[in-house]
Protein backbone atom coordinates (compact mmCIF):
# COMPACT_ATOMS: atom_id res chain seq x y z
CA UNK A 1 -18.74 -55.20 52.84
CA UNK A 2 -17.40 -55.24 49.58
CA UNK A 3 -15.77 -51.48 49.40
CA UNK A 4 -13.64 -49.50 51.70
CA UNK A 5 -14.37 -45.93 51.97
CA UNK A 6 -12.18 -42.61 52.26
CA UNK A 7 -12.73 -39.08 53.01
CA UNK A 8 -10.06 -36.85 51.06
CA UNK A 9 -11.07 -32.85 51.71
CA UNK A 10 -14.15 -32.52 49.20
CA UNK A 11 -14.13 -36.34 48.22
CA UNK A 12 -15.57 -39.53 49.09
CA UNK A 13 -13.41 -41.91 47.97
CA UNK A 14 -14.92 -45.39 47.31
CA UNK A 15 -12.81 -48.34 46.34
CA UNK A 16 -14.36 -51.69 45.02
CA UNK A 17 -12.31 -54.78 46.91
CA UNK A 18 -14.20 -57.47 44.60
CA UNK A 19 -13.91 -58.63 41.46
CA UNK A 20 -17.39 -58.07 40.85
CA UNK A 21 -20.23 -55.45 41.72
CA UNK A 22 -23.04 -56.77 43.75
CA UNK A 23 -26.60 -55.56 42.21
CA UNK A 24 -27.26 -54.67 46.26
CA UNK A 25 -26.00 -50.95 46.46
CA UNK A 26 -27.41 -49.96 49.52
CA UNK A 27 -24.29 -49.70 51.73
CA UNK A 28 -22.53 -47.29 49.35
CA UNK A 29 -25.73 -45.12 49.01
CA UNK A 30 -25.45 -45.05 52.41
CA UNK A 31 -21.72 -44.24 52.51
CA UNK A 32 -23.01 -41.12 50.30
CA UNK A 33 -25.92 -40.22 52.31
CA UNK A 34 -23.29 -40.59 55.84
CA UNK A 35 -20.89 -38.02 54.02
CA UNK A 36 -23.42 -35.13 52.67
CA UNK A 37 -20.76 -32.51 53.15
CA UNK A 38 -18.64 -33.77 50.17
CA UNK A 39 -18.63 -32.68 46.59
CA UNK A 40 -17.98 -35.68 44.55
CA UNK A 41 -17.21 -39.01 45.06
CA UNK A 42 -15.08 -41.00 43.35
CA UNK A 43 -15.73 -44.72 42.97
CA UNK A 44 -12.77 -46.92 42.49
CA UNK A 45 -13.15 -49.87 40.31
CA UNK A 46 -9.93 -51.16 39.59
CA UNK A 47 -10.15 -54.73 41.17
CA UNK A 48 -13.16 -55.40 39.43
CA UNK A 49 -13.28 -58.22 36.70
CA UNK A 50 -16.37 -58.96 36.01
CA UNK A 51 -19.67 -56.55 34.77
CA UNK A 52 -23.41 -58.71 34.22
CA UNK A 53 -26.32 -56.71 33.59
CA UNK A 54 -27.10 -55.91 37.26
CA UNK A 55 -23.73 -54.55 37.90
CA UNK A 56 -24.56 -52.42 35.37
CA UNK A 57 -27.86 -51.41 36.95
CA UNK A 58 -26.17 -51.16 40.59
CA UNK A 59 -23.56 -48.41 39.40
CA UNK A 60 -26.60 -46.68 37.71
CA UNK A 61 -28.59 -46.93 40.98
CA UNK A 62 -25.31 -45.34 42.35
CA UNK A 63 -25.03 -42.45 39.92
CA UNK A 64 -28.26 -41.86 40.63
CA UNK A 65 -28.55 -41.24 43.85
CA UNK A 66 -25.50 -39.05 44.02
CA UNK A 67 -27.37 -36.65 41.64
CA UNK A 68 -29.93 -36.55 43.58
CA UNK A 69 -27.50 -35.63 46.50
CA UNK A 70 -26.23 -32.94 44.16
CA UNK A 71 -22.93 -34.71 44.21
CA UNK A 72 -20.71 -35.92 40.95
CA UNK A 73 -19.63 -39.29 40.40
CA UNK A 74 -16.49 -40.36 38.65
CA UNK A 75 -15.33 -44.23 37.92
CA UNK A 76 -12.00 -44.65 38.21
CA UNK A 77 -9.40 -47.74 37.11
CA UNK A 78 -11.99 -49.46 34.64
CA UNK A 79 -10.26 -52.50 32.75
CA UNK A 80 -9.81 -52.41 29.25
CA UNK A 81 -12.71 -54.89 29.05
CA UNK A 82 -14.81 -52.93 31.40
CA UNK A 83 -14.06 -49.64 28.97
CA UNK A 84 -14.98 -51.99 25.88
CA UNK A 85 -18.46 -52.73 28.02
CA UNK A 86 -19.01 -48.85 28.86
CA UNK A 87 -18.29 -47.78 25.07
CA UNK A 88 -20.84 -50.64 23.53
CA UNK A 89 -23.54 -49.83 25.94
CA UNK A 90 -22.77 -45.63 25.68
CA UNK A 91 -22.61 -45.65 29.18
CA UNK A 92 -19.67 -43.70 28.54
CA UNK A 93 -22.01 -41.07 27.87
CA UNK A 94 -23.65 -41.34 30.94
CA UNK A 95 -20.91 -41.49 33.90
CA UNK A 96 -17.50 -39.16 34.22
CA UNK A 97 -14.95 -41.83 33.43
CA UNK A 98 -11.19 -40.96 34.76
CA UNK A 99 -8.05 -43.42 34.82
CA UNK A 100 -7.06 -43.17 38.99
CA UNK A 101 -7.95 -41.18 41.80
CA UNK A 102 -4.70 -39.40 41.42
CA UNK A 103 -6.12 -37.69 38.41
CA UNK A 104 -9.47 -36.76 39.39
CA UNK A 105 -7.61 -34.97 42.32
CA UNK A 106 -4.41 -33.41 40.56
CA UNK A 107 -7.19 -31.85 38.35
CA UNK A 108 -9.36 -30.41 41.57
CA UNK A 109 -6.25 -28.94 42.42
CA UNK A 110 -5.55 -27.53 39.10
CA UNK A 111 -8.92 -25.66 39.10
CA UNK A 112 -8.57 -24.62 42.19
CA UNK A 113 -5.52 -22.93 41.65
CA UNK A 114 -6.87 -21.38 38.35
CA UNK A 115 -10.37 -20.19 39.72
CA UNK A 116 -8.07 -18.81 42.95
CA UNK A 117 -5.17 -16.85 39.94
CA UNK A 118 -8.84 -15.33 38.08
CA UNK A 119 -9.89 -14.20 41.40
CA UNK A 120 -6.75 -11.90 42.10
């Protein structure tokens, strides 16, 4: 298995332990499918080097299947040259890019805490 996962509250948290994504995705579709109950999950690609064409179509595949799970999916820790990829093909269009976990978290918090302050 190429990924490790980790439940945090509302969040799958999936991190990428290769330096490249395999085209096979079934394993983290089934990581989603195993944890219904969460709202988004976050899929960590910082160790990865190296995008071709079907790692391209693998996160895709991905993204795909967590919509229809009704789930969101943010990349997190894309290289420079991975960014470079994204913003030549538009897929930054397509998925919700973030820099770390950290972030995609701090800012859960953050609108927690402000749909919690509108509330009262």
């Amino acid at each position: 298995m190429n990924f490790l996962v980790e439940r945090k509250g509302n969040f799958l948290v999936i991190i990428y332990n290769s330096e490249f994504i395999a085209d096979d995705t079934s394993e983290i579709k089934r990581s989603v499918y195993d944890n219904f109950d969460v709202k988004e999950v976050i899929l960590d690609i910082s160790g990865v080097k190296l995008v071709s064409t079907p790692s391209l179509g693998a996160l895709l595949s991905i993204h795909k299947h967590c919509i229809q799970y009704d789930k969101k999916l943010t990349l997190v820790g894309l290289s420079p040259y991975i960014k470079e990829i994204f913003a030549l093909t538009k897929l930054v269009r397509v998925f919700n890019i973030k820099e770390s976990v950290e972030e995609v978290l701090n800012e859960a918090k953050n609108e927690s805490i402000d749909s919690e302050s509108k509330k009262s």
